[in-house]
Protein backbone atom coordinates (compact mmCIF):
# COMPACT_ATOMS: atom_id res chain seq x y z
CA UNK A 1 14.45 34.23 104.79
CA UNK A 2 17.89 33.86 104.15
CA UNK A 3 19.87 36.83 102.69
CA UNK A 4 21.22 35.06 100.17
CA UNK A 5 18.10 33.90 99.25
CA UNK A 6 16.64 37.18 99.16
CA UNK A 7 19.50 38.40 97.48
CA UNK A 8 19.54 36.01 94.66
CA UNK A 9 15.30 36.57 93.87
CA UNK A 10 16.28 40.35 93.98
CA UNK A 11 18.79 39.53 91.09
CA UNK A 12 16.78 37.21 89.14
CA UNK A 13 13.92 39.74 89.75
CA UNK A 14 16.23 42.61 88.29
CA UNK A 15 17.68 40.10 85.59
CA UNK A 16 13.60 39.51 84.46
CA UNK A 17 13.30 43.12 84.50
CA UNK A 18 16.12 43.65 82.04
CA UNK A 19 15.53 40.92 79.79
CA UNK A 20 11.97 42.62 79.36
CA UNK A 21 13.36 46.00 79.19
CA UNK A 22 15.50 44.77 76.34
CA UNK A 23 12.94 43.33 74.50
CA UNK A 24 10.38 46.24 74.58
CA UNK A 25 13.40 47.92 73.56
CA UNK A 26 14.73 46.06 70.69
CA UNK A 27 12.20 47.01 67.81
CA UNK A 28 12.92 50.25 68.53
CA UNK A 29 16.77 50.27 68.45
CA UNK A 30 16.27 48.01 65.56
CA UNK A 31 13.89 51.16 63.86
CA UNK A 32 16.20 53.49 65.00
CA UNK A 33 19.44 51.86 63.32
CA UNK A 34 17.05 51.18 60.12
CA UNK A 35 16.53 55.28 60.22
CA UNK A 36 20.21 56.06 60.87
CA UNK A 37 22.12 53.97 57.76
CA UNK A 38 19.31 55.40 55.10
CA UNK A 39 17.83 58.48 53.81
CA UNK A 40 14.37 57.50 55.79
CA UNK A 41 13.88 60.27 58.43
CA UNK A 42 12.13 59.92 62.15
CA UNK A 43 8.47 59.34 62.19
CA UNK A 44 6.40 62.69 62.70
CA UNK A 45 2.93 60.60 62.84
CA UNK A 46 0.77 59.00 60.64
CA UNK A 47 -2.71 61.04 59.41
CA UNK A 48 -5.71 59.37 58.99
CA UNK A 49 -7.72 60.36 56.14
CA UNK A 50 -11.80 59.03 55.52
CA UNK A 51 -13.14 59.76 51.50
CA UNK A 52 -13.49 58.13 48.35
CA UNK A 53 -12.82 57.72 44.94
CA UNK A 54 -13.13 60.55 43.46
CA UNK A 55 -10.00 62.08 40.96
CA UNK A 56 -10.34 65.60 42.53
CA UNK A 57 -8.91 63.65 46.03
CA UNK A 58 -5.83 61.95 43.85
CA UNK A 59 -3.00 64.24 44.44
CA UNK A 60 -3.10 63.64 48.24
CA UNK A 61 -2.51 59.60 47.68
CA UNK A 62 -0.35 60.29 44.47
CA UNK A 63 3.27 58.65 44.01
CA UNK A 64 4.99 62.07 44.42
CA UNK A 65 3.03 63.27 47.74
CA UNK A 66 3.66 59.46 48.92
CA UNK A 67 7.48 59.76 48.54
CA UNK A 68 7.72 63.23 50.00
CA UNK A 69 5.81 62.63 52.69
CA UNK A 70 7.50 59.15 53.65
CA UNK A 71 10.58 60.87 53.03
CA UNK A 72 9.66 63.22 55.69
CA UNK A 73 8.55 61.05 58.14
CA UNK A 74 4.66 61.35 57.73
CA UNK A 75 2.62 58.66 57.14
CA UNK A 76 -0.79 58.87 54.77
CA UNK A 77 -3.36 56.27 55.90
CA UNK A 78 -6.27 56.46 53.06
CA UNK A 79 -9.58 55.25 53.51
CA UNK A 80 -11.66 55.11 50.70
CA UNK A 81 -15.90 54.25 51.98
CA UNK A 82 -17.35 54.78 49.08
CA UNK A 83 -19.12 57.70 49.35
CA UNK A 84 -20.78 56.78 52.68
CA UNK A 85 -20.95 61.01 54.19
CA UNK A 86 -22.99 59.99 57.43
CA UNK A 87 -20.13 57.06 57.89
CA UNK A 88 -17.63 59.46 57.39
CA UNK A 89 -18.52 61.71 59.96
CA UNK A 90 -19.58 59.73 62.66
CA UNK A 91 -16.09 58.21 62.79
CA UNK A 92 -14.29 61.67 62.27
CA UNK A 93 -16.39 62.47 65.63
CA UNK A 94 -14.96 59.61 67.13
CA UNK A 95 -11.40 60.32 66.50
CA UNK A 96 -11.20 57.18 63.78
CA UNK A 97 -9.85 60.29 61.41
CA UNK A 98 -7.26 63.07 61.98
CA UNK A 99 -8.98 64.06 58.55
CA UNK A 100 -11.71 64.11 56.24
CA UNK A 101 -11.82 64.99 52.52
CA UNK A 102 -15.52 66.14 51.25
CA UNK A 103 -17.64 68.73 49.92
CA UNK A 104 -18.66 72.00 51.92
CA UNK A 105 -22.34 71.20 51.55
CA UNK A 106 -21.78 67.36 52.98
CA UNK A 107 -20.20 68.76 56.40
CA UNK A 108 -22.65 71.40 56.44
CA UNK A 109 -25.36 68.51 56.53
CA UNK A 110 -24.07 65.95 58.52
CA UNK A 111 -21.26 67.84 60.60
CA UNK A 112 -24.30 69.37 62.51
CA UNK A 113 -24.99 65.72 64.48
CA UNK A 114 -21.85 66.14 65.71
CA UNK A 115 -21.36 69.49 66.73
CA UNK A 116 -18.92 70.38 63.61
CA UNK A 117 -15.73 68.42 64.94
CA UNK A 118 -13.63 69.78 62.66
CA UNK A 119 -12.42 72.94 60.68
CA UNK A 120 -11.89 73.49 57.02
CA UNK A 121 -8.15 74.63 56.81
CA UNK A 122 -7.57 74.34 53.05
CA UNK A 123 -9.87 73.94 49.60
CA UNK A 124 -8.94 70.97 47.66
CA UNK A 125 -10.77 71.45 43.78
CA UNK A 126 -14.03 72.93 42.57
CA UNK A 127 -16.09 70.60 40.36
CA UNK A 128 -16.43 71.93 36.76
CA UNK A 129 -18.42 68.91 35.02
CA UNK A 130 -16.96 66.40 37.74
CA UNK A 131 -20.38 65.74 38.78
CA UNK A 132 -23.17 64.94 36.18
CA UNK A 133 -26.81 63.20 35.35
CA UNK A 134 -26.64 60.92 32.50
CA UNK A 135 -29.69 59.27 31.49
CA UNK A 136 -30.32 56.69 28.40
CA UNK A 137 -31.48 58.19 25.09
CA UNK A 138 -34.82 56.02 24.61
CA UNK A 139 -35.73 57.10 28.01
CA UNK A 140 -34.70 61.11 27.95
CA UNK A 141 -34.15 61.48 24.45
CA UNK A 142 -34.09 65.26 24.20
CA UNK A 143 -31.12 65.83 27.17
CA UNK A 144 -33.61 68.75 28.51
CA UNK A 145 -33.37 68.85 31.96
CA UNK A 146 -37.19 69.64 32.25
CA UNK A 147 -37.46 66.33 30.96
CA UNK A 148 -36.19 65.05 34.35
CA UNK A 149 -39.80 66.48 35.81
CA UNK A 150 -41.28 62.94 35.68
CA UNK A 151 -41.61 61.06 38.66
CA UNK A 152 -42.13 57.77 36.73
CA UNK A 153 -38.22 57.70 36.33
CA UNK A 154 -36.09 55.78 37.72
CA UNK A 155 -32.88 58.08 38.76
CA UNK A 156 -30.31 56.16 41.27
CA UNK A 157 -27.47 58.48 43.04
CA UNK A 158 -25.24 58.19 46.59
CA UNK A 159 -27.66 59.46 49.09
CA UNK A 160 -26.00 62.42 51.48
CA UNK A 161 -23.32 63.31 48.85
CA UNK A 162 -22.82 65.97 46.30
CA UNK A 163 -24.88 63.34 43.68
CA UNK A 164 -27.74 64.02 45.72
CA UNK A 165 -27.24 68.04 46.39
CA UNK A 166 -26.87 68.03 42.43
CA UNK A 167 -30.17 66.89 42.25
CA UNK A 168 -32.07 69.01 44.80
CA UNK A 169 -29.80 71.59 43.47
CA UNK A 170 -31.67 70.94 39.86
CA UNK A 171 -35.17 70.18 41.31
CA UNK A 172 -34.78 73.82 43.14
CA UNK A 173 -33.32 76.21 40.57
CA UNK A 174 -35.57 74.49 37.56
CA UNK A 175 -39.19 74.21 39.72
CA UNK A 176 -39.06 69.79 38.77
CA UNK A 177 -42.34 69.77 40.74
CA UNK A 178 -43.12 66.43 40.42
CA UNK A 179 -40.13 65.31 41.62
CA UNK A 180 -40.29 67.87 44.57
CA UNK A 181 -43.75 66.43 44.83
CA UNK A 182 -43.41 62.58 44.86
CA UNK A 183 -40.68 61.26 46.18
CA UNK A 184 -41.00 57.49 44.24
CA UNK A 185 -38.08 58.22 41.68
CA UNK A 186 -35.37 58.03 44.56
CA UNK A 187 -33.56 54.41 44.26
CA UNK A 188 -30.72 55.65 46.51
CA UNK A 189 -27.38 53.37 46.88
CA UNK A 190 -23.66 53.55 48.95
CA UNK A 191 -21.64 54.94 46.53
CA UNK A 192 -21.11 56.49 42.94
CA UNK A 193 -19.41 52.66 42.01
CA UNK A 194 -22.60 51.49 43.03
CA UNK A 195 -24.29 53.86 40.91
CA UNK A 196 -22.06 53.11 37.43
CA UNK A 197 -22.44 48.96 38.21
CA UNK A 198 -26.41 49.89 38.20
CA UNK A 199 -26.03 51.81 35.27
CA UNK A 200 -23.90 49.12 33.60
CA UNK A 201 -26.72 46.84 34.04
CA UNK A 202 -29.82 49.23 32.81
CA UNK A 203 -30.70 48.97 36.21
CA UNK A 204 -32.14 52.60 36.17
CA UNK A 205 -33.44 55.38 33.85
CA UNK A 206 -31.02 58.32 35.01
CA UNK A 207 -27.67 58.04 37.09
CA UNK A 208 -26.17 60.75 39.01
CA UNK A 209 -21.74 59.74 39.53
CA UNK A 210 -18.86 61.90 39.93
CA UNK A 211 -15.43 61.02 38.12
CA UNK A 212 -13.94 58.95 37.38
CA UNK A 213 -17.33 56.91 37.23
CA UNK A 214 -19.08 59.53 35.50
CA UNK A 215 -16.46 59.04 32.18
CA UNK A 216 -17.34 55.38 32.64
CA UNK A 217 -21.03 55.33 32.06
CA UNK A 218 -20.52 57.64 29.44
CA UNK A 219 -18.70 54.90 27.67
CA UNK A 220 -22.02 52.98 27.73
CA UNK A 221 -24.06 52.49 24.73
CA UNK A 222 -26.96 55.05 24.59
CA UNK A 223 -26.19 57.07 27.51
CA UNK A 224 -26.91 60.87 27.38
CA UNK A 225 -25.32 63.60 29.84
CA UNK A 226 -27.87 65.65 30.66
CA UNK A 227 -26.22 67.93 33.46
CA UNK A 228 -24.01 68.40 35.71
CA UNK A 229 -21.56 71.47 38.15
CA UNK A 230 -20.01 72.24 34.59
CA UNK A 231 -23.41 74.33 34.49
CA UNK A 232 -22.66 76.43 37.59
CA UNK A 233 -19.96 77.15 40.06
CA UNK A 234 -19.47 78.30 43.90
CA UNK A 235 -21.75 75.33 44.93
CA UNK A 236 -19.77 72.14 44.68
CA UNK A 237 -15.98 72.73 46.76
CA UNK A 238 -14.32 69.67 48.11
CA UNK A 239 -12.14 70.46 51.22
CA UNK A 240 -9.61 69.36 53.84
CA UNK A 241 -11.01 69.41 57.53
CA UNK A 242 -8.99 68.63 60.14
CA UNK A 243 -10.05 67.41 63.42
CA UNK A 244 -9.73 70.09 65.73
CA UNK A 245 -8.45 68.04 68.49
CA UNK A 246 -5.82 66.77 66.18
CA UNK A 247 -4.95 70.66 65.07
CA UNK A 248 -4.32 71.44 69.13
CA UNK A 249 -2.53 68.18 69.31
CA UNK A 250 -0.10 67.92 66.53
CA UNK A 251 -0.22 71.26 64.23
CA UNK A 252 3.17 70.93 63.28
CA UNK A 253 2.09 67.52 61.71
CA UNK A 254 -0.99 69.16 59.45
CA UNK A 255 1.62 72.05 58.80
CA UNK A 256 3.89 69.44 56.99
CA UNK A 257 1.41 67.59 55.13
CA UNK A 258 -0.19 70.62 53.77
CA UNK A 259 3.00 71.48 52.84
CA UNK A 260 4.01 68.39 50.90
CA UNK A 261 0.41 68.42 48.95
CA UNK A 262 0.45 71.55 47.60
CA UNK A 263 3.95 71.06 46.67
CA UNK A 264 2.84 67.66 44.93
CA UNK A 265 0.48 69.60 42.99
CA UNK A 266 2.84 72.22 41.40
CA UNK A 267 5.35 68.92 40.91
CA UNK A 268 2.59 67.48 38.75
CA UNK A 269 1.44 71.19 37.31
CA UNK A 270 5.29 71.34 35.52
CA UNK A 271 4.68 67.35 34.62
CA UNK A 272 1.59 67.07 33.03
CA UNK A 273 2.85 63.68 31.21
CA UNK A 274 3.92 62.42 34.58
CA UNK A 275 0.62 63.15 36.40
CA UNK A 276 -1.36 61.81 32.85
CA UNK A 277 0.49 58.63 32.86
CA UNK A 278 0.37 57.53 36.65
CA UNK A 279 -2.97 58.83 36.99
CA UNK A 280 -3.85 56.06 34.32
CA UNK A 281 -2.01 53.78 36.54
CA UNK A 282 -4.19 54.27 39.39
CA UNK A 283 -7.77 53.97 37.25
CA UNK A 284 -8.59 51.69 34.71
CA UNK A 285 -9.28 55.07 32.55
CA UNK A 286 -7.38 55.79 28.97
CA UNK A 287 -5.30 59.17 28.65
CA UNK A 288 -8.07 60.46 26.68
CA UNK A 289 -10.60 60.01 29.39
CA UNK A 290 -8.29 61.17 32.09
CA UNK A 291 -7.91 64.33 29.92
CA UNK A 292 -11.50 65.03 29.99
CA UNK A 293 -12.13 64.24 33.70
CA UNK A 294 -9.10 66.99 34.51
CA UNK A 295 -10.85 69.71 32.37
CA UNK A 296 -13.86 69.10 34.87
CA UNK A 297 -11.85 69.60 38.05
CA UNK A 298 -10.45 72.84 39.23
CA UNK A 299 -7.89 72.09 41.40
CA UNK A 300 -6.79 75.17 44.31
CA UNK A 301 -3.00 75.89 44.63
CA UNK A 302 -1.54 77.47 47.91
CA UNK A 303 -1.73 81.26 46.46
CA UNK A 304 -5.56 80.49 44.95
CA UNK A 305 -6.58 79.22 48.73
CA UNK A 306 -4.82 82.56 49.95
CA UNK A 307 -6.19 84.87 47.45
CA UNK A 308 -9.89 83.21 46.45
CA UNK A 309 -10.81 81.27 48.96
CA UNK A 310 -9.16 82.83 52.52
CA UNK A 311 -9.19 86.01 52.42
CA UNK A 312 -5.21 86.36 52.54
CA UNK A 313 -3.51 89.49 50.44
CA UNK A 314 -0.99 87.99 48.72
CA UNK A 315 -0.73 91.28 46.91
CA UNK A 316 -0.91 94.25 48.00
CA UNK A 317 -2.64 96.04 44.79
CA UNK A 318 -5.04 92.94 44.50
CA UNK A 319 -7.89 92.47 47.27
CA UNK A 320 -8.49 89.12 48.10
CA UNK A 321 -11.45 87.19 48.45
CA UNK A 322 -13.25 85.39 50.65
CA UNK A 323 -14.70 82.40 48.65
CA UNK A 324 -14.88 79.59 51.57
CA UNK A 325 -17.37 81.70 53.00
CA UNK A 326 -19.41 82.76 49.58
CA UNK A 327 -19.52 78.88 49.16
CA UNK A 328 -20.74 77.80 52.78
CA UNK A 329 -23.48 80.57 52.47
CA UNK A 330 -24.35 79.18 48.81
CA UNK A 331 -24.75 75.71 49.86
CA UNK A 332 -26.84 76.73 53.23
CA UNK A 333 -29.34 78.76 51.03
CA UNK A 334 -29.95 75.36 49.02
CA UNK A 335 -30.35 72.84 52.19
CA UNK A 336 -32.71 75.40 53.10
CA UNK A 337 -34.33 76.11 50.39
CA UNK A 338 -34.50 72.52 49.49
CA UNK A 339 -36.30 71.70 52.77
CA UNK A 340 -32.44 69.49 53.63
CA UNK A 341 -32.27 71.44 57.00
CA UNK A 342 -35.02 73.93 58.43
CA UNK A 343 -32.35 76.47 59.72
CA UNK A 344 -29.23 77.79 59.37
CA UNK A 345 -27.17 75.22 60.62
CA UNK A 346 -24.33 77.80 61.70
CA UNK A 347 -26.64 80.40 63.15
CA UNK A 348 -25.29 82.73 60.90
CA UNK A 349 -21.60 82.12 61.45
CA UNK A 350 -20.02 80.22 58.80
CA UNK A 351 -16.43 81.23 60.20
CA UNK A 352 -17.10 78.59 62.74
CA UNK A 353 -16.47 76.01 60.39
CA UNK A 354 -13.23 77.29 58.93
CA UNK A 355 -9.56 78.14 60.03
CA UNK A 356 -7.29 79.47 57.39
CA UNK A 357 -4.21 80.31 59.85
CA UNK A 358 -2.59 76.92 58.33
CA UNK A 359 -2.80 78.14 54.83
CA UNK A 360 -1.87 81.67 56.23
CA UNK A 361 1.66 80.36 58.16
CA UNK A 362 2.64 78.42 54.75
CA UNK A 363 2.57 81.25 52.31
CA UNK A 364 4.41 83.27 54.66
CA UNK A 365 6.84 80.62 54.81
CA UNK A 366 7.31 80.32 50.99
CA UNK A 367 4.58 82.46 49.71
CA UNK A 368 6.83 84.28 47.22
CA UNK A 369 8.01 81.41 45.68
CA UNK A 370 4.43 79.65 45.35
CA UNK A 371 3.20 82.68 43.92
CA UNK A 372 5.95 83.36 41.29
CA UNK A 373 5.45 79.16 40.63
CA UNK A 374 1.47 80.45 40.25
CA UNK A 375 2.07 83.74 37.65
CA UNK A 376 4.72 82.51 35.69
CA UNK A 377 6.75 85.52 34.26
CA UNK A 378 3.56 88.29 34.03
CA UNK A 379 0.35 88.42 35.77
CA UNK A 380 -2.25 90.28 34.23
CA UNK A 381 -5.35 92.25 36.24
CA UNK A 382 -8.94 91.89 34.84
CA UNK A 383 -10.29 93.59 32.03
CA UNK A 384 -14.03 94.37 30.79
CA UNK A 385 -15.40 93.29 27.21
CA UNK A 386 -15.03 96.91 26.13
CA UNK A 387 -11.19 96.94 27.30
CA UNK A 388 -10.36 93.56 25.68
CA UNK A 389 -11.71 95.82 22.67
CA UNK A 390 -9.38 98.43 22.23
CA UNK A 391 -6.25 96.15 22.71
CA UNK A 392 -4.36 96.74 19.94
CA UNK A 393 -3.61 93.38 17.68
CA UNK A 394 -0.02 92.20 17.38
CA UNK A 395 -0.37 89.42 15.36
CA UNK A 396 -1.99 86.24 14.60
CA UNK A 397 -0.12 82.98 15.50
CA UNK A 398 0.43 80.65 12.57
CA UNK A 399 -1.26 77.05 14.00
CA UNK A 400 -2.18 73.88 12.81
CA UNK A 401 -5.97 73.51 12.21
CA UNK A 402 -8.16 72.56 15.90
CA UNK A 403 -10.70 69.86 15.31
CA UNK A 404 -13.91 69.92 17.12
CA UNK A 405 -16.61 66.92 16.95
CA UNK A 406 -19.22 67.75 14.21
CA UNK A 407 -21.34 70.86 15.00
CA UNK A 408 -20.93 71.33 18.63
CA UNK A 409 -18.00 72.69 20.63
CA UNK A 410 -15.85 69.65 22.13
CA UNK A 411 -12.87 69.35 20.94
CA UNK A 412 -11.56 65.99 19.15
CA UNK A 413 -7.93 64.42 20.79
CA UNK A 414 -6.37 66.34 17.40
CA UNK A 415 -7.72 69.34 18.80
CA UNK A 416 -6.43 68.74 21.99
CA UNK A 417 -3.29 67.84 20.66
CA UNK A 418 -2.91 71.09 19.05
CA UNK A 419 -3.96 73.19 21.87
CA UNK A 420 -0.74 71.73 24.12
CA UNK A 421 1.14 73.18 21.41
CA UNK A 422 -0.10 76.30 21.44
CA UNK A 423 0.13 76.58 24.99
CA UNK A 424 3.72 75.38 24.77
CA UNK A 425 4.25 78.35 22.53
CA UNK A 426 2.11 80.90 24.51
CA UNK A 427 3.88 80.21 28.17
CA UNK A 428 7.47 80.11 26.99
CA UNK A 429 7.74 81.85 23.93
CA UNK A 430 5.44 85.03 24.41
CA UNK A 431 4.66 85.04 27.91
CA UNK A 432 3.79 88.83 27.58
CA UNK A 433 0.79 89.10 25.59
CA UNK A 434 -2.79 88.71 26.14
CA UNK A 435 -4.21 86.16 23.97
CA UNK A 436 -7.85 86.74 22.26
CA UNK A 437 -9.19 83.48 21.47
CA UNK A 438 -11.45 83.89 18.40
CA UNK A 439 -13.90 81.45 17.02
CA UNK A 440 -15.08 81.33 13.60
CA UNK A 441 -17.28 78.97 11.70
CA UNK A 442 -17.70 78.66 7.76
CA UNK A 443 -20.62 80.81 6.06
CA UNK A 444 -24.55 79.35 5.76
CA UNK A 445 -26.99 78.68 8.27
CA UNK A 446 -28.33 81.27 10.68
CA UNK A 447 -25.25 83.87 11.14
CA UNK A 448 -26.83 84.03 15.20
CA UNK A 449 -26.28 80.48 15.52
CA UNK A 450 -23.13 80.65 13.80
CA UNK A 451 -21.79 83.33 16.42
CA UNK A 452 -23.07 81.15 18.90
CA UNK A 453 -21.22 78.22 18.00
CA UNK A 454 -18.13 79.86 16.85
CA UNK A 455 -18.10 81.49 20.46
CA UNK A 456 -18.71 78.12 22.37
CA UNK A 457 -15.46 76.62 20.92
CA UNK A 458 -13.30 79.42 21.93
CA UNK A 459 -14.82 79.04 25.31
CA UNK A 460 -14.32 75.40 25.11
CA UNK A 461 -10.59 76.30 23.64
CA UNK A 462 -10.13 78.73 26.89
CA UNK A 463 -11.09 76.29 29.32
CA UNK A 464 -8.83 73.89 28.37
CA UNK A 465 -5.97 76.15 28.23
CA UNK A 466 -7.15 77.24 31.73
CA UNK A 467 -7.82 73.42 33.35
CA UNK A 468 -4.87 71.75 31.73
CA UNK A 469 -2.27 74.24 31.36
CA UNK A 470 -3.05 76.87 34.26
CA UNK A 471 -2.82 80.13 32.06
CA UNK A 472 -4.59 82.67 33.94
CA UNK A 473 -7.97 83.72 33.36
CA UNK A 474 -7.13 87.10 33.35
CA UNK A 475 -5.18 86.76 30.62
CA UNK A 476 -7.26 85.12 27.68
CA UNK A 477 -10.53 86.08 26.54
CA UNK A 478 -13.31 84.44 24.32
CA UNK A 479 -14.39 86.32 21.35
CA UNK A 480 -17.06 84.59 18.46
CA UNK A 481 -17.58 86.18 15.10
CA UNK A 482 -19.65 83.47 13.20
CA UNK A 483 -18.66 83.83 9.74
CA UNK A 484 -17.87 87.55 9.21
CA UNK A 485 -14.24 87.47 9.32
CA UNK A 486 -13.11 84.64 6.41
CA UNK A 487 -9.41 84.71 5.95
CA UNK A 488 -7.25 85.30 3.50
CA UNK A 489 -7.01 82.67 -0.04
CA UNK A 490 -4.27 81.97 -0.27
CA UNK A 491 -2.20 82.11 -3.44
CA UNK A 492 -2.92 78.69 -5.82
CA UNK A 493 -5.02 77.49 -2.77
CA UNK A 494 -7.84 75.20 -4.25
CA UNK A 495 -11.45 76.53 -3.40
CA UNK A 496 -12.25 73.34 -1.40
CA UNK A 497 -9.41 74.21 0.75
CA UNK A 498 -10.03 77.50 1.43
CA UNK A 499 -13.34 76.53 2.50
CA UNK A 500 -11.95 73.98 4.64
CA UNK A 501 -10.04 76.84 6.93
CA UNK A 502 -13.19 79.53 7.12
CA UNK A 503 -13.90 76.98 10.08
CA UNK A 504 -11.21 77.73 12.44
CA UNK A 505 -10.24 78.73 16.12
CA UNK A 506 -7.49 81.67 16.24
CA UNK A 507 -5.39 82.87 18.52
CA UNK A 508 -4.50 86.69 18.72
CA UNK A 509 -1.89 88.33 20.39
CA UNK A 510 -2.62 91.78 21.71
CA UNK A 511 -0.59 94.21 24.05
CA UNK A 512 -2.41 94.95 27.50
CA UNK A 513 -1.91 96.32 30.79
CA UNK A 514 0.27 93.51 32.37
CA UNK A 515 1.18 93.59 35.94
């Protein structure tokens, strides 16, 4: 061959070589230019998250973490299955997820097929009344939960989720021997939707959902709830577990989106209006119901994950707790017990399953801040009954009236209403006190069930304070009198009036030992 020739195949050969060299080349330039003339930052990696619908997951897929995250150049890839556990973590094994969202006693159960691929570096929200069993009134009319003990019912829930660990979790604690017994009541379907479009067509005699689908079927005519993890607590914990190939791969990458969540949450925690309004926009749910589903959802910040559920001192005069474990030891007792898996699935270790040095490495890195964002101005150690006692009484804050639904202990949207006020007034206008929350209820009846009662709507009061507004637990405290302690007539005050008041939820301030 001619040199020339050779020459000029070597240049067209080079020229090819270029032209796809340039090509390959250009999207990435192009990206790169995008990047460099706007506020969008270099791409750290996208995670892949596998769970479902449920509210207590929202706050990862939120506007806020969205926009922070983007902003930082992480990408959130959500897939929602429905509910389908053994799905779930089959393609978490196979590296289809960097990530999976669940609760403890679903990875306990199916994690074991697949050797436990991943850790549990942070907890995500306890249920409190999240999960329930509703059942129609013509076909449970008593809402006893003996009453369940008939294996002629019909009762539909997501097999291998926490709708199904409710249940065993019922049959187990309350001896429902038939149902133990015969298995015939189980209609099992793929997901808690599933459940509610059942439910929506009477397609069933009981229905076991989590929110927000359990605050849907309670919007159907006739339906009962019966029970549900309002009930109990340390069983049901929804958590983040990373793929532990992923966490020796890119830990820098979980490190920043842990970072941006629990950020997201205390944006929404000083927002509540904000988190109310485009949590609507992401359901078809009213304020109202949205209100109710986030007084059944306990939700853990950075310092609570420290303190209560890892172990971490983030103080040095408070000990902290190890409540990850507590839980994965709760929830292997009931797969036992319920006959779910014949042996510890752990051997004994439930550390195996966890990892907190991600949630350790972030509070050092702004721990003081996230715990000063967590107390507020005063933080305030436990007291006993007897303690609460001898506080002495500052004064009783002048309120409007709080409305609960006749004779029981929920509280209306008025009530409601007037409870954001108080807190309002309680977190930045005496932020020092201890607050005794102290039911009363007008005289007649039976004074035991009127102490009862009167007691059950300051709890109710307290919880709300606690879910909605985050005052600390340590610093309230329930207190029922019946009918014993009538106020003061007022002067010209008709007698129908006064009567009207004897019914009433107060709010004390007392001095205590604040931290």
């Amino acid at each position: 061959m001619r040199k020339t020739t050779a020459g000029a195949i070597l240049l067209i050969l080079i020229g090819g070589l270029g032209l796809l060299a340039w090509k390959l080349a250009m999207p990435l330039i192009f990206e790169q230019n995008q990047i460099g003339t706007s506020d969008a930052s270099h791409s750290k990696g996208t995670i892949r998250i596998g769970g479902d619908n449920f509210l207590g997951y929202w706050f990862m897929t939120s506007p806020s973490m969205r926009k922070a995250a983007s902003r930082d150049g992480i990408g959130i890839q959500f897939t929602d299955d429905g509910g389908a556990y053994a799905d779930r973590l089959a393609k978490f094994s196979a590296g289809e997820y960097d990530c999976i969202v669940l609760p403890v006693n679903s990875y306990l159960t199916h994690g074991k097929a697949h050797q436990y691929p991943g850790v549990i570096v942070a907890g995500i929200s306890e249920s409190k009344g999240a999960d329930g069993i509703v059942g129609y009134a013509d076909r449970l009319p008593t809402k006893k939960i003996n009453d369940l003990n008939d294996a002629s019912l019909r009762i539909v829930y997501t097999s291998d989720s926490p709708s199904e660990f409710l249940i065993d979790l019922t049959i187990a604690d309350f001896d429902l021997a038939q149902l133990r017994q015969d298995q015939n009541w189980r209609v099992e379907v793929g997901g808690s939707r599933e459940v509610f479009k059942l439910a929506e067509k009477n397609q069933g005699d009981v229905f076991v959902l989590w929110e927000p689908d359990l605050s849907r079927a309670m919007r159907l005519p006739g339906m009962n709830y019966i029970w549900g993890s309002d009930k109990f607590s340390g069983y049901i914990v929804d958590v983040f577990v990373f793929n532990r190939e992923f966490l020796k791969r890119k830990p820098d990458l979980a490190a920043d989106f842990l970072k941006h969540y629990f950020r997201t949450i205390s944006v929404y925690n000083n927002n509540r209006e904000l988190m109310l309004d485009e949590m609507g926009r992401s359901t078809d749910l009213k304020s109202k119901e949205i209100e109710a589903i986030i007084e059944k959802i306990d939700w853990f910040d950075l310092n609570e994950n420290c303190s209560d559920l890892f172990g971490i001192t983030t103080r040095a005069d408070r000990p902290a707790k190890d409540g990850m474990i507590t839980t994965i030891i709760a929830n292997t007792d009931v797969l036992m017990r319920t006959g779910k898996v014949t042996s510890d699935p752990l051997s004994g270790n439930p550390y195996l399953i966890t990892n907190s040095t991600f949630i350790e490495q972030l509070f050092k890195s702004q721990g003081t801040a996230a715990v000063a964002a967590h107390r507020g101005l005063v933080d305030f150690d436990e007291l006993s009954s007897t303690e609460w006692d001898r506080l002495g009484e500052v004064g009783v804050f002048r309120v409007e009236p709080i409305t609960f639904q006749s004779w029981n202990n929920l509280l209306t949207q008025e009530g409601k209403d007037t409870v954001d006020r108080i807190a309002s007034l309680l977190q930045h206008n005496y932020p020092n006190y201890r607050i005794i929350i102290r039911g009363h209820t007008g005289p007649g009846g039976d004074e035991a069930e009127n102490k009862k009662l009167s007691l059950e709507r300051a709890q109710s009061v307290l919880q709300y304070l606690k879910a909605v507004h985050s005052l600390q637990a340590n610093r309230v405290h329930a207190k029922g009198v019946g009918s014993n302690i009538p106020p003061a007539q007022k002067p010209g005050e008709s007698l129908r009036a006064f009567q009207y008041r004897q019914s009433r939820v107060e709010f004390i301030a007392v001095e205590g030992n604040s931290l």
